[in-house]
C-alpha atoms as a PDB file:
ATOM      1  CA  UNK A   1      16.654   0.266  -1.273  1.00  0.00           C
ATOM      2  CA  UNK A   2      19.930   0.190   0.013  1.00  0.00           C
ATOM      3  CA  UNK A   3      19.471  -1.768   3.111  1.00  0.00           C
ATOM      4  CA  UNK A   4      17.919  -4.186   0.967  1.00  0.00           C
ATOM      5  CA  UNK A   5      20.867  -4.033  -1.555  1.00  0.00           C
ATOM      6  CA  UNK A   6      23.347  -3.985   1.692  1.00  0.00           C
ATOM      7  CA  UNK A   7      21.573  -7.333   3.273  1.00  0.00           C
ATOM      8  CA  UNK A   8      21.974  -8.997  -0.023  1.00  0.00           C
ATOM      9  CA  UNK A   9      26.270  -8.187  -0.537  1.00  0.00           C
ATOM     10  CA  UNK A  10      26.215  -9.289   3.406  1.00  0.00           C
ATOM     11  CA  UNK A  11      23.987 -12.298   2.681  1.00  0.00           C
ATOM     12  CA  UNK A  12      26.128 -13.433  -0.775  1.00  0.00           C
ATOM     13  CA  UNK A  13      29.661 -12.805   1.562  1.00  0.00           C
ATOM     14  CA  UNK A  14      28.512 -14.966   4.240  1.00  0.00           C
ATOM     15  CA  UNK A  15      27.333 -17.590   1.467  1.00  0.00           C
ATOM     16  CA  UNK A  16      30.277 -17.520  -0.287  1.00  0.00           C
ATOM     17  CA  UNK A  17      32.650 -18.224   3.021  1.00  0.00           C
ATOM     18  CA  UNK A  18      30.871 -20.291   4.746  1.00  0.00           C
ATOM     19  CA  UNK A  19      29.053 -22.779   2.811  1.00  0.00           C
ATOM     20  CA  UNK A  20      30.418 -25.699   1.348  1.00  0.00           C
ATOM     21  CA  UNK A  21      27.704 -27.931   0.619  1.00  0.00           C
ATOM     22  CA  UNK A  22      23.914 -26.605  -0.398  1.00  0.00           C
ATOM     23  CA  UNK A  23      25.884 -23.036  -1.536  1.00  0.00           C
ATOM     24  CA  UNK A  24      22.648 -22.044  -4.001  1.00  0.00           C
ATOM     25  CA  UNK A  25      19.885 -23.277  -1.316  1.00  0.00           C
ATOM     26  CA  UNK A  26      21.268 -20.301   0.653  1.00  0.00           C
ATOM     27  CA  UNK A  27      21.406 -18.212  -2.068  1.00  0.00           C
ATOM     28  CA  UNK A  28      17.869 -18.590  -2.666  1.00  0.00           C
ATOM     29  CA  UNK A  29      17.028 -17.884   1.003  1.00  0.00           C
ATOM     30  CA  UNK A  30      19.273 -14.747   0.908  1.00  0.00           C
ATOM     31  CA  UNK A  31      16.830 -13.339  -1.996  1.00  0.00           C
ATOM     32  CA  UNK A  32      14.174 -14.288  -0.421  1.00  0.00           C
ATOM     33  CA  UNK A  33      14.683 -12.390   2.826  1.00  0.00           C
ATOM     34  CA  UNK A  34      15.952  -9.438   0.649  1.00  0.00           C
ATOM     35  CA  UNK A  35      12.734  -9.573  -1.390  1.00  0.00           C
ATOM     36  CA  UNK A  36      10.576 -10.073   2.241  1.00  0.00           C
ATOM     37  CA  UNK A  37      12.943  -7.371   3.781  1.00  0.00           C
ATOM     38  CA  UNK A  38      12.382  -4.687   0.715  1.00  0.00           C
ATOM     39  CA  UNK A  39       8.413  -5.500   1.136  1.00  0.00           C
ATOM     40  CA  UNK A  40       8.237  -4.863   4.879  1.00  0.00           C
ATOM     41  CA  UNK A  41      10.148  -1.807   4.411  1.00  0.00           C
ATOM     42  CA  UNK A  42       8.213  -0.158   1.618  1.00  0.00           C
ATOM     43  CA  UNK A  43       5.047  -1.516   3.685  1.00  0.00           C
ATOM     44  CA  UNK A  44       6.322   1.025   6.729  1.00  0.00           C
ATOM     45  CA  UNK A  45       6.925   4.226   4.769  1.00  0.00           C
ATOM     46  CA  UNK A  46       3.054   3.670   3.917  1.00  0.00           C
ATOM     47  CA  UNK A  47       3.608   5.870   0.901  1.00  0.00           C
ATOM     48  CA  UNK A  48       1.511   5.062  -1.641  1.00  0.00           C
ATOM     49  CA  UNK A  49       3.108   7.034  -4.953  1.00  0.00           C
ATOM     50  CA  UNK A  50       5.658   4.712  -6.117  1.00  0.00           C
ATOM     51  CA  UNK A  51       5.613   1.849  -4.310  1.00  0.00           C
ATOM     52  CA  UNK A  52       5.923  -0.912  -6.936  1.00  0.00           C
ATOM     53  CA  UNK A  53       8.751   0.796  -8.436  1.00  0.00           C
ATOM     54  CA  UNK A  54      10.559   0.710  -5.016  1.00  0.00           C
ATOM     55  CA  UNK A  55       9.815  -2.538  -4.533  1.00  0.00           C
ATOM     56  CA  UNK A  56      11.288  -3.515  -8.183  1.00  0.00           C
ATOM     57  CA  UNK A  57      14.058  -1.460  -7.548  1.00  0.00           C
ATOM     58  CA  UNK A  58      14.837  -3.017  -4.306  1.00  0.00           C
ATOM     59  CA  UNK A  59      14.553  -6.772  -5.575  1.00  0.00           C
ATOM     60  CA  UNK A  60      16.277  -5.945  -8.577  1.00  0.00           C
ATOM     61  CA  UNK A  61      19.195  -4.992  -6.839  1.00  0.00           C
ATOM     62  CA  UNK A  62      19.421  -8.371  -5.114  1.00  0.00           C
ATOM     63  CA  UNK A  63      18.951 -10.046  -7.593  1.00  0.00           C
ATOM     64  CA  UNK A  64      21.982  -8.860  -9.453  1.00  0.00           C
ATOM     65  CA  UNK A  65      24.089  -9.460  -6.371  1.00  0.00           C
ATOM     66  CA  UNK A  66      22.483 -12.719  -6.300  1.00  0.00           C
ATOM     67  CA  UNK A  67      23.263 -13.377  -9.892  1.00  0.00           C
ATOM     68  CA  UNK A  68      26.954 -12.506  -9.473  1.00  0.00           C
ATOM     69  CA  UNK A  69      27.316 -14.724  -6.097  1.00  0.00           C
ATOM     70  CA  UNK A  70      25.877 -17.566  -8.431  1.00  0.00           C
ATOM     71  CA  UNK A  71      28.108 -17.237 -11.116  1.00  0.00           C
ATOM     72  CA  UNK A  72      30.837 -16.849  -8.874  1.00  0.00           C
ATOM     73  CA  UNK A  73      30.233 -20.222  -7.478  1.00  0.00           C
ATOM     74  CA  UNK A  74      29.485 -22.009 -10.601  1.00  0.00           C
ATOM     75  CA  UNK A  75      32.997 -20.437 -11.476  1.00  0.00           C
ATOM     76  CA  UNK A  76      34.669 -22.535  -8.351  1.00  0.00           C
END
């Protein structure tokens, strides 16, 4: 979970100082690849017990990051 949670504060830092125009377009694509990025990685511990939860966990996480990085830039 916390690589997932790390590429998301990387993702929203980047988004944040070097966008301009099309800020929330790369938002979005930021929670995608965490959400893609938290899948692959559950997918490679192939264990079983839990793995939905992780998964929640994980995109949950970068979500809220997300969520803060929006309302930061609605704030601007």
């Amino acid at each position: 979970m916390l690589p997932v949670w790390l590429l998301a504060v990387v993702g929203a830092v980047l988004v944040l100082t070097l966008t301009d125009k099309d800020s929330f377009a790369w938002l979005l694509l930021v929670f995608v690849l965490c959400v893609l990025v938290s899948f692959v990685l559950q997918l490679i511990t192939a264990t079983k017990d839990g793995l939905v939860e992780r998964i929640s966990i994980a995109s949950s996480g970068s979500f809220v990051v997300v969520l803060i990085t929006a309302v930061v830039l609605l704030a601007r």
